[in-house]
C-alpha atoms as a PDB file:
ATOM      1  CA  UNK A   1      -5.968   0.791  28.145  1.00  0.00           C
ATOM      2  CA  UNK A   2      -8.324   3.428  26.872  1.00  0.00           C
ATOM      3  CA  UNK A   3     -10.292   2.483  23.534  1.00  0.00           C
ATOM      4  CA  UNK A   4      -9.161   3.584  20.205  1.00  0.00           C
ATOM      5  CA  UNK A   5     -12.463   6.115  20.019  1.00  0.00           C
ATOM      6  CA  UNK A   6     -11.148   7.050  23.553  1.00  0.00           C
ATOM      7  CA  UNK A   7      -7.388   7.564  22.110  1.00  0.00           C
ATOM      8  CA  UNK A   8      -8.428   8.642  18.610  1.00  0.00           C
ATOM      9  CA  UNK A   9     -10.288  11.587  20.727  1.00  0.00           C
ATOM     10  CA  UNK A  10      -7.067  12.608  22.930  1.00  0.00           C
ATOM     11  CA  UNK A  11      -4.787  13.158  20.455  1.00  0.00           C
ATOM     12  CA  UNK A  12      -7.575  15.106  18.089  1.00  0.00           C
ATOM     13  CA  UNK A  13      -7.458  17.238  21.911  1.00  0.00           C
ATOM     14  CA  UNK A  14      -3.449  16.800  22.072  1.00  0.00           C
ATOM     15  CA  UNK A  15      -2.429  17.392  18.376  1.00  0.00           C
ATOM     16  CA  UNK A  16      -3.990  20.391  16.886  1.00  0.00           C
ATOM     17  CA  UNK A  17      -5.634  19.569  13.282  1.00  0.00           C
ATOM     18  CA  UNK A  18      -4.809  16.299  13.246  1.00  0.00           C
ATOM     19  CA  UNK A  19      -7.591  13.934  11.630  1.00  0.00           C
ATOM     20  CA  UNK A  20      -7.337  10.346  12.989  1.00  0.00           C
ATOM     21  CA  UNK A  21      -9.611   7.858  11.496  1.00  0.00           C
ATOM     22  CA  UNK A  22     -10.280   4.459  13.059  1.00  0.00           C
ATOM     23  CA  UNK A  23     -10.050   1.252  11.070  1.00  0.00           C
ATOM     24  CA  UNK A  24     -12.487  -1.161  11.630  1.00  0.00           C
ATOM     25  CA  UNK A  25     -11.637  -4.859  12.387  1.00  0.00           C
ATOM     26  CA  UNK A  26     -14.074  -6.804  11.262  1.00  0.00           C
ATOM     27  CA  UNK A  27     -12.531  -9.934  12.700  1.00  0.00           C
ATOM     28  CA  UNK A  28     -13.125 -12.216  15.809  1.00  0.00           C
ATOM     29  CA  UNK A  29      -9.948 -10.138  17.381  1.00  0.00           C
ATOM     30  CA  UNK A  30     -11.709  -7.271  17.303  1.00  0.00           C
ATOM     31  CA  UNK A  31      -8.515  -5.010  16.928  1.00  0.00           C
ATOM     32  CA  UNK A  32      -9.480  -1.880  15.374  1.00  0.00           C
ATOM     33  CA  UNK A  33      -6.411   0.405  14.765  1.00  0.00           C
ATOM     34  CA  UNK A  34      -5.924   4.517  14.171  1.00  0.00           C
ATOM     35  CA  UNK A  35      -5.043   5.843  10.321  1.00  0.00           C
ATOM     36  CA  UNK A  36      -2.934   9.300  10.953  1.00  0.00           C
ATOM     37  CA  UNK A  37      -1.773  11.643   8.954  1.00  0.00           C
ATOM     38  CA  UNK A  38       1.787  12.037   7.758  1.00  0.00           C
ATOM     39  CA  UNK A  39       2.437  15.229   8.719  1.00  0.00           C
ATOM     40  CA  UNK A  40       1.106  14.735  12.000  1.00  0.00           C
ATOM     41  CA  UNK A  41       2.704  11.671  12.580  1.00  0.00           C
ATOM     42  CA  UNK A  42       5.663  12.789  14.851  1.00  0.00           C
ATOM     43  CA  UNK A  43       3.877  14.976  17.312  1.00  0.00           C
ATOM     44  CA  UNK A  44       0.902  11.981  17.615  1.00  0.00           C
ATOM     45  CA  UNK A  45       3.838   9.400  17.923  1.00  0.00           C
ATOM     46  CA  UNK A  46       6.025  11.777  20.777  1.00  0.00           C
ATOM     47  CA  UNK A  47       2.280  12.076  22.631  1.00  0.00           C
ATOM     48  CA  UNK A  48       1.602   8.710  22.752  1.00  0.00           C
ATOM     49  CA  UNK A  49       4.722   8.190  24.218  1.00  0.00           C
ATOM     50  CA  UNK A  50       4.784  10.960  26.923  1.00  0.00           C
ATOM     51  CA  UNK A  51       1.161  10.866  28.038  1.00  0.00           C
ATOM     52  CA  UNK A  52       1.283   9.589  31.402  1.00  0.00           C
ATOM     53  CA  UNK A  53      -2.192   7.233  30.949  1.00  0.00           C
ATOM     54  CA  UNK A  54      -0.924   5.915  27.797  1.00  0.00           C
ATOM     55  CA  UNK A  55       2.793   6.024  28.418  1.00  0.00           C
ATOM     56  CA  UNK A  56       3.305   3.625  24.784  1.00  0.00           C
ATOM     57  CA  UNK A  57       6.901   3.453  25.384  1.00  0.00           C
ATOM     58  CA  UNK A  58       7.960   0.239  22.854  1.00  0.00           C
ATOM     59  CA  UNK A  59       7.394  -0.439  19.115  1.00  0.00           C
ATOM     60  CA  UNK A  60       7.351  -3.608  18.635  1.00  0.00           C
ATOM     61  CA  UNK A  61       6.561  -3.875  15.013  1.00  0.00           C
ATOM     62  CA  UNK A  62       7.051  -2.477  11.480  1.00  0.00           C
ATOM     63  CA  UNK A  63       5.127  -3.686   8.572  1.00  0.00           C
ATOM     64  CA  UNK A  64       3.981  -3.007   5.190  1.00  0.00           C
ATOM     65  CA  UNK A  65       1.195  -3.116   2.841  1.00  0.00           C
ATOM     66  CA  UNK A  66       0.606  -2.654  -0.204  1.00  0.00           C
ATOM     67  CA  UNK A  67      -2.533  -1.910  -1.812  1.00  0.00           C
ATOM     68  CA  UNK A  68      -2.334  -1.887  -5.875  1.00  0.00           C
ATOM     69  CA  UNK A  69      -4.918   0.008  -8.143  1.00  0.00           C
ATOM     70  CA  UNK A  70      -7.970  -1.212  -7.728  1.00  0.00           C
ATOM     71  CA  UNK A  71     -10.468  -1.055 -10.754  1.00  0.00           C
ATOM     72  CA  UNK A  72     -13.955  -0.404  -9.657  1.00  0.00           C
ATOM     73  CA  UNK A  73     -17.369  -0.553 -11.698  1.00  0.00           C
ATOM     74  CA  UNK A  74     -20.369   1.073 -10.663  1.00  0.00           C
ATOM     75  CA  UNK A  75     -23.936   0.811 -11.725  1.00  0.00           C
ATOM     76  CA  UNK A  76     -24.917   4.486 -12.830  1.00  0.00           C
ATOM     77  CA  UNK A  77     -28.438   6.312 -14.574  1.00  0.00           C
ATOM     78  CA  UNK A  78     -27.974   7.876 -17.687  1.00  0.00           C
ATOM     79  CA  UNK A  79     -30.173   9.727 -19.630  1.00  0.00           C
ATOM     80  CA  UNK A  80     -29.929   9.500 -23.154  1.00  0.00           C
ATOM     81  CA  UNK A  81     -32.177  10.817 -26.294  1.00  0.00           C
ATOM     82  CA  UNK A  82     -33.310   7.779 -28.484  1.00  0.00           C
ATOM     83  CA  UNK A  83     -35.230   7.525 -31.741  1.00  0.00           C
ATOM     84  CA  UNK A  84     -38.430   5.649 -31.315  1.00  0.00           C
ATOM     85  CA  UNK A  85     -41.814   4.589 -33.837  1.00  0.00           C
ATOM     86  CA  UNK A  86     -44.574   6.033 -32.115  1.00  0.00           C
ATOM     87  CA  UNK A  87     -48.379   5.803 -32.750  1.00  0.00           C
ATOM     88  CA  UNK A  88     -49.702   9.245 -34.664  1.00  0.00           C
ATOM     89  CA  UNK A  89     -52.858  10.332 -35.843  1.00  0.00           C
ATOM     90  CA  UNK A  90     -51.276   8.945 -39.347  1.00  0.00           C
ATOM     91  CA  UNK A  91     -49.953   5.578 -38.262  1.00  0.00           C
ATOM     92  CA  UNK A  92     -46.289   5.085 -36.986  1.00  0.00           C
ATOM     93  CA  UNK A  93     -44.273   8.326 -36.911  1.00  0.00           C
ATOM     94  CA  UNK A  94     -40.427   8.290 -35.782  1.00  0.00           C
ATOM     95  CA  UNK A  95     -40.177  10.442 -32.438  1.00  0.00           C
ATOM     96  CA  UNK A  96     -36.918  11.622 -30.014  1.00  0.00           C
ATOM     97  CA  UNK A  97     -37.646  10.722 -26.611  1.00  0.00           C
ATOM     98  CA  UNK A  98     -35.871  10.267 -23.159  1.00  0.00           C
ATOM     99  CA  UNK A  99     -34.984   6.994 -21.969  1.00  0.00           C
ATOM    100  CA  UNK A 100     -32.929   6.264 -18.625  1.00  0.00           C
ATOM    101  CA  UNK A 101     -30.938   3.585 -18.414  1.00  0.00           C
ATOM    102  CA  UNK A 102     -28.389   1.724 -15.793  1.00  0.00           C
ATOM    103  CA  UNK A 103     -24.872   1.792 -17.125  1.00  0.00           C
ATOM    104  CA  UNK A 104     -21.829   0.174 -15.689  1.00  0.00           C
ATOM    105  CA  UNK A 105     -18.865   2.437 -15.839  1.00  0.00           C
ATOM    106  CA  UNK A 106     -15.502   1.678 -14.493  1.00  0.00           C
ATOM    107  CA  UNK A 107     -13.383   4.044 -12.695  1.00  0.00           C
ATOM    108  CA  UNK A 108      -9.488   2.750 -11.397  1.00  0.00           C
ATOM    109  CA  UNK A 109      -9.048   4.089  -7.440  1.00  0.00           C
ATOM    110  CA  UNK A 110      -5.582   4.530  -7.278  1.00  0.00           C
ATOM    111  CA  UNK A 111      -3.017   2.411  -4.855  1.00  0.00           C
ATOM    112  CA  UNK A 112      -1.063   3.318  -2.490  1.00  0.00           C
ATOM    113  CA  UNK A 113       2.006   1.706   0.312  1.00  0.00           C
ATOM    114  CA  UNK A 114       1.045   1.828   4.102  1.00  0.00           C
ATOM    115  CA  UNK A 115       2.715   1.403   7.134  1.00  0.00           C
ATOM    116  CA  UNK A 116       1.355  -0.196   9.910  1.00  0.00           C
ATOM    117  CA  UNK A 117       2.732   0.517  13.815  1.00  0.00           C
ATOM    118  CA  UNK A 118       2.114  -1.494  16.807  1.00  0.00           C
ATOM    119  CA  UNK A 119       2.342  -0.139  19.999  1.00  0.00           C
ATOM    120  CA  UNK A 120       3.251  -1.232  23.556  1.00  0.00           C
ATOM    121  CA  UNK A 121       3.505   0.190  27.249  1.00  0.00           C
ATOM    122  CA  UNK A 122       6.566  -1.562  29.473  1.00  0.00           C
ATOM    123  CA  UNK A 123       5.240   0.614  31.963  1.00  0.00           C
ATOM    124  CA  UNK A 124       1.594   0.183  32.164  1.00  0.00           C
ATOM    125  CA  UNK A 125       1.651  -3.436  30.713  1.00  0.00           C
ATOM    126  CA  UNK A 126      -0.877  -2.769  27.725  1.00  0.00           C
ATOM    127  CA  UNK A 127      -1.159  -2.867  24.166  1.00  0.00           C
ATOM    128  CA  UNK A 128      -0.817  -3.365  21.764  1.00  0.00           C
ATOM    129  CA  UNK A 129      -2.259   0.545  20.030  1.00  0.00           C
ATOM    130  CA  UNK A 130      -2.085  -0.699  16.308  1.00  0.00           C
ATOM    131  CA  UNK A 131      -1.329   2.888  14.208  1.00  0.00           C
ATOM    132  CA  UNK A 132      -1.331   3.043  10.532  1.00  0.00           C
ATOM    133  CA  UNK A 133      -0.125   5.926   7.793  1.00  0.00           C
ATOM    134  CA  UNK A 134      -0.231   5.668   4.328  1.00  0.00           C
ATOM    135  CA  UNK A 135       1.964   7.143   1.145  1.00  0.00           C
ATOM    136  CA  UNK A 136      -0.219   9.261  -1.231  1.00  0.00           C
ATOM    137  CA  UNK A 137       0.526   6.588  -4.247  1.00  0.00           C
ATOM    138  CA  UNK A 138       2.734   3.631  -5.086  1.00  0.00           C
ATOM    139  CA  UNK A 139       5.001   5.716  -7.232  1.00  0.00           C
ATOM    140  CA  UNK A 140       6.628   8.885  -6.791  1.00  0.00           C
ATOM    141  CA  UNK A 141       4.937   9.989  -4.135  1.00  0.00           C
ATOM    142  CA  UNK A 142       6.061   7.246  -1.309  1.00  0.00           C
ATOM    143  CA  UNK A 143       7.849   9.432   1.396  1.00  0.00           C
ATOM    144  CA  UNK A 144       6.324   8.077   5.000  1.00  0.00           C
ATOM    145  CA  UNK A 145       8.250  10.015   7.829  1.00  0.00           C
ATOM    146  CA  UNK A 146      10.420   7.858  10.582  1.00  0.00           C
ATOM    147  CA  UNK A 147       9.295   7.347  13.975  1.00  0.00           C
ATOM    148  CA  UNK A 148      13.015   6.535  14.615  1.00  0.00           C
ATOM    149  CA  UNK A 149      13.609   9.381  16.648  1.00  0.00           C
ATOM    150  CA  UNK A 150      10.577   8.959  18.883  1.00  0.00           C
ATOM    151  CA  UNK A 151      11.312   4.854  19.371  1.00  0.00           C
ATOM    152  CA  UNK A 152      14.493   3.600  18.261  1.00  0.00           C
ATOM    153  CA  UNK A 153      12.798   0.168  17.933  1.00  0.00           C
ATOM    154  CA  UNK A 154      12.089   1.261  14.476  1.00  0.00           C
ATOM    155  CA  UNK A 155      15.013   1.835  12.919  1.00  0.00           C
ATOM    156  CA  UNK A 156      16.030  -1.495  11.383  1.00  0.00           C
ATOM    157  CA  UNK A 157      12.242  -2.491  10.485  1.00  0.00           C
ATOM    158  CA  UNK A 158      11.673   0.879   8.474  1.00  0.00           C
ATOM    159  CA  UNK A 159      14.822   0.019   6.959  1.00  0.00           C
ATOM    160  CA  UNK A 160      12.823  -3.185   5.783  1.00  0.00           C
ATOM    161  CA  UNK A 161      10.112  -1.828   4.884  1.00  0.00           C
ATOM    162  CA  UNK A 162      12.030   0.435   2.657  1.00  0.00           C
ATOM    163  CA  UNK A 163      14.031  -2.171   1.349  1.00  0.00           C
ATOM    164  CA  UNK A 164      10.775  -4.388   0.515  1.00  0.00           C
ATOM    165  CA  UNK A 165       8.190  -2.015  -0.326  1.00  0.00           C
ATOM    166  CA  UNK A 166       9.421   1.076  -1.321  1.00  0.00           C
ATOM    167  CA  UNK A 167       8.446   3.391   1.165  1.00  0.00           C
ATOM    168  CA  UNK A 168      10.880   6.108   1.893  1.00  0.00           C
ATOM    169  CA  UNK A 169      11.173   6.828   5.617  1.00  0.00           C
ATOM    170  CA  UNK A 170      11.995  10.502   5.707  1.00  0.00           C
ATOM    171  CA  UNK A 171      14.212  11.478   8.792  1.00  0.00           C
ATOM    172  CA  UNK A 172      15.403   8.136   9.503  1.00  0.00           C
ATOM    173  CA  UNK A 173      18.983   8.315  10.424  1.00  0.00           C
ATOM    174  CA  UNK A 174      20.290   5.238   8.070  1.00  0.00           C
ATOM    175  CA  UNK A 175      17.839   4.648   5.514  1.00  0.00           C
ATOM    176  CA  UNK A 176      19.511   1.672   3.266  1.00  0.00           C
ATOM    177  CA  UNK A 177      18.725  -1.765   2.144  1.00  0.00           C
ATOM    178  CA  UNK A 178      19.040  -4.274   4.717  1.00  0.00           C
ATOM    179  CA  UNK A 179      18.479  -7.520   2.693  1.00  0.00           C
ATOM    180  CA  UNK A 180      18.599  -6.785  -0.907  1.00  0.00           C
ATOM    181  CA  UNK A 181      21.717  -5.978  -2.392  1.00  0.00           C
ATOM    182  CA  UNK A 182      22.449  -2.087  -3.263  1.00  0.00           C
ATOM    183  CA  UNK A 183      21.918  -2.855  -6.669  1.00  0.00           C
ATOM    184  CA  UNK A 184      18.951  -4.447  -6.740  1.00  0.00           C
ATOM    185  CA  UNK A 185      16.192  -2.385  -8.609  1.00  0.00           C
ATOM    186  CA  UNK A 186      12.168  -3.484  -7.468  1.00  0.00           C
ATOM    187  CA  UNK A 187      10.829  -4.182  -4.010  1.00  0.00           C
ATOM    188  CA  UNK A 188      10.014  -7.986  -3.299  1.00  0.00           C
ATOM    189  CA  UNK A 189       6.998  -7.676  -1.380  1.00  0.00           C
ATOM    190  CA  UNK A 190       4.557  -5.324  -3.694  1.00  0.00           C
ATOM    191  CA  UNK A 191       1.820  -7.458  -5.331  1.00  0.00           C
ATOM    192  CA  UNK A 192       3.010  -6.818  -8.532  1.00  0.00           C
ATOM    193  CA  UNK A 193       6.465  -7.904  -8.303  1.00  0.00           C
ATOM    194  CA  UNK A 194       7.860 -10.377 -10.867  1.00  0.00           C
ATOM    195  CA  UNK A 195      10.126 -12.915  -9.924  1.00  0.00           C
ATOM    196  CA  UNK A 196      13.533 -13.168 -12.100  1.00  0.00           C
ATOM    197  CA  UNK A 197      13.805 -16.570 -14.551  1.00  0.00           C
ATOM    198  CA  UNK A 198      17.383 -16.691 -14.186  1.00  0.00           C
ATOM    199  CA  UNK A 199      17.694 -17.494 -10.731  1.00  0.00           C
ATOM    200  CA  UNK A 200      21.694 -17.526 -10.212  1.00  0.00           C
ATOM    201  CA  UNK A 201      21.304 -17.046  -6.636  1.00  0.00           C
ATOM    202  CA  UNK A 202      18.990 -20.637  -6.802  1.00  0.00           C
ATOM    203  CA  UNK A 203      22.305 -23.764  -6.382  1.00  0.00           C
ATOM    204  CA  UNK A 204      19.959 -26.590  -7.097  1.00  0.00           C
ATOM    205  CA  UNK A 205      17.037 -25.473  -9.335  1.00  0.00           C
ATOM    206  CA  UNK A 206      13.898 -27.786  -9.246  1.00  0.00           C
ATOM    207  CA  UNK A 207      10.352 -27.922 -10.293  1.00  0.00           C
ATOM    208  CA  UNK A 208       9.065 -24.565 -11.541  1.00  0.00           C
ATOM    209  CA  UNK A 209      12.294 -23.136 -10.646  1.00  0.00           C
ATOM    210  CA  UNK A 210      14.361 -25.238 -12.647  1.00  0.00           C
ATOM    211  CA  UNK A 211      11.921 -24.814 -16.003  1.00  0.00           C
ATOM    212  CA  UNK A 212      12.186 -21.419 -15.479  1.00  0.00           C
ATOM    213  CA  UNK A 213      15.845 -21.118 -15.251  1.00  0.00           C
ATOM    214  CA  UNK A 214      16.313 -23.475 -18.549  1.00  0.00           C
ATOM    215  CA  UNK A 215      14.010 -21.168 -20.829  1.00  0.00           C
ATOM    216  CA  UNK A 216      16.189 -18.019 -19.562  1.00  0.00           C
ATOM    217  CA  UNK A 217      19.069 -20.119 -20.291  1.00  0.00           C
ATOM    218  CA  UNK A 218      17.613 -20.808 -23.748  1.00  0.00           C
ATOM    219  CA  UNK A 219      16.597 -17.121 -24.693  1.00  0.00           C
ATOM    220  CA  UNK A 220      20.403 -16.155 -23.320  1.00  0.00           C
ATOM    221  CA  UNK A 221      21.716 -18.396 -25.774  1.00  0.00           C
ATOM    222  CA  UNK A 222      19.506 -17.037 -28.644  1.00  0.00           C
ATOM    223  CA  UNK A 223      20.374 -13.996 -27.557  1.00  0.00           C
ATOM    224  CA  UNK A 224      23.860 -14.880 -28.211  1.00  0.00           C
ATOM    225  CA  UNK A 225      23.598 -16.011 -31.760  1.00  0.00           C
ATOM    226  CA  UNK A 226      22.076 -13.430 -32.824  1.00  0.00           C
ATOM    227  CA  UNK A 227      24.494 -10.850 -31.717  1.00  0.00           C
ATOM    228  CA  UNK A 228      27.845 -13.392 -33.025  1.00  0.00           C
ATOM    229  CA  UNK A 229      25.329 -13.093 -36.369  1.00  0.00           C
ATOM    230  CA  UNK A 230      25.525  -9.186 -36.241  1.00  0.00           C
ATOM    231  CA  UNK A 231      29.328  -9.031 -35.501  1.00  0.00           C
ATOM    232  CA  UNK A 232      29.661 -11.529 -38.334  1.00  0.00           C
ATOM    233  CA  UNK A 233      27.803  -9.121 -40.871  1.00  0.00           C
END
């Protein structure tokens, strides 16, 4: 199969405007991948699949990532005005002079949910192409759109990566939790998920699980006084 510089440079060719990036692996694999751009991503998915040489004709995998804010500091010169006792012709005389200092300054680069694809040819017998797209942040702004209707592969695992992360696969033709229930409010796999204390679905708490579920059990039944206390007033 051709390199990812090799691929990265035929759709560029293929796909007019569209900006692929390649991802760096620094690891012993070696398996650099291709960032794309969401509103590219159908044409560059339908040409890897219908270019004869590359011919990627199976998904085999769906998964997500999340990557939270990040806080950041950086070392920067400033240039500030600062009073100083300077040597005059009449002893020590205050002066303003400039003085350049480092400063550390923190800045927060903001998160975002990505996608990763990887690709396979039944025909040719290579692969995998690893592919990657990523939301804009890790709020309201979290619509990815489906491959589904350029490999049907990718139907169910979109529909948990939706139900896990929170990315919402635009065009998919069944977008809906497929482990959680329908009523279940977070996603279980962002980094900053918190676990219930409660823990119904848990039939033999133990360990950390168990302590857990007896202080929840314990603020319920505050919880309850104090409301039988309000009725009673």
């Amino acid at each position: 199969m051709k390199s990812v510089e090799e691929i990265k440079a035929a759709i560029e060719s293929a796909v007019p405007g569209a900006a692929v990036e390649v991802v760096p692996n620094p690891g012993p694999a070696a398996q650099h991948s291709l960032r794309i751009a969401p509103e590219h991503a159908i044409d560059i998915a339908q040409f890897l699949r219908d270019d004869p040489e590359l011919a990627l004709d199976f998904l085999s995998n769906v998964t997500g990532v999340d990557w939270p804010d990040k806080e950041i500091a950086e070392k920067v010169k400033v240039t500030r005005e600062v009073k100083k006792m300077v040597d005059g012709p009449d002893g020590k005389v205050e002066q303003t002079v400039q003085e350049t200092v480092d400063e550390t300054r923190k800045r927060v680069e903001p998160g975002c949910l990505e996608v990763v694809f990887h690709l396979y040819s039944i025909a040719k017998t290579h692969g995998p192409l690893v592919i990657r797209m990523r939301t804009k942040n890790r709020s309201d702004q979290v619509e990815l759109p489906s491959v589904t209707p350029i490999w049907r592969s990718a139907e169910f695992q979109e529909r948990e990566v939706f139900d896990l992360y929170g990315i919402v696969f635009t065009g998919h033709p069944d977008l809906r939790r497929i482990l959680m229930w329908d009523e279940f409010k977070d996603y279980p796999m962002r980094k900053d998920y918190v676990e219930p204390d409660d823990f119904e679905y848990e039939p033999t708490p133990h360990d950390e699980v168990l302590k857990r579920a007896q202080k929840h059990k314990g603020r319920e039944q505050q919880t309850g006084i104090r409301d039988q206390e309000r009725v009673a007033e």
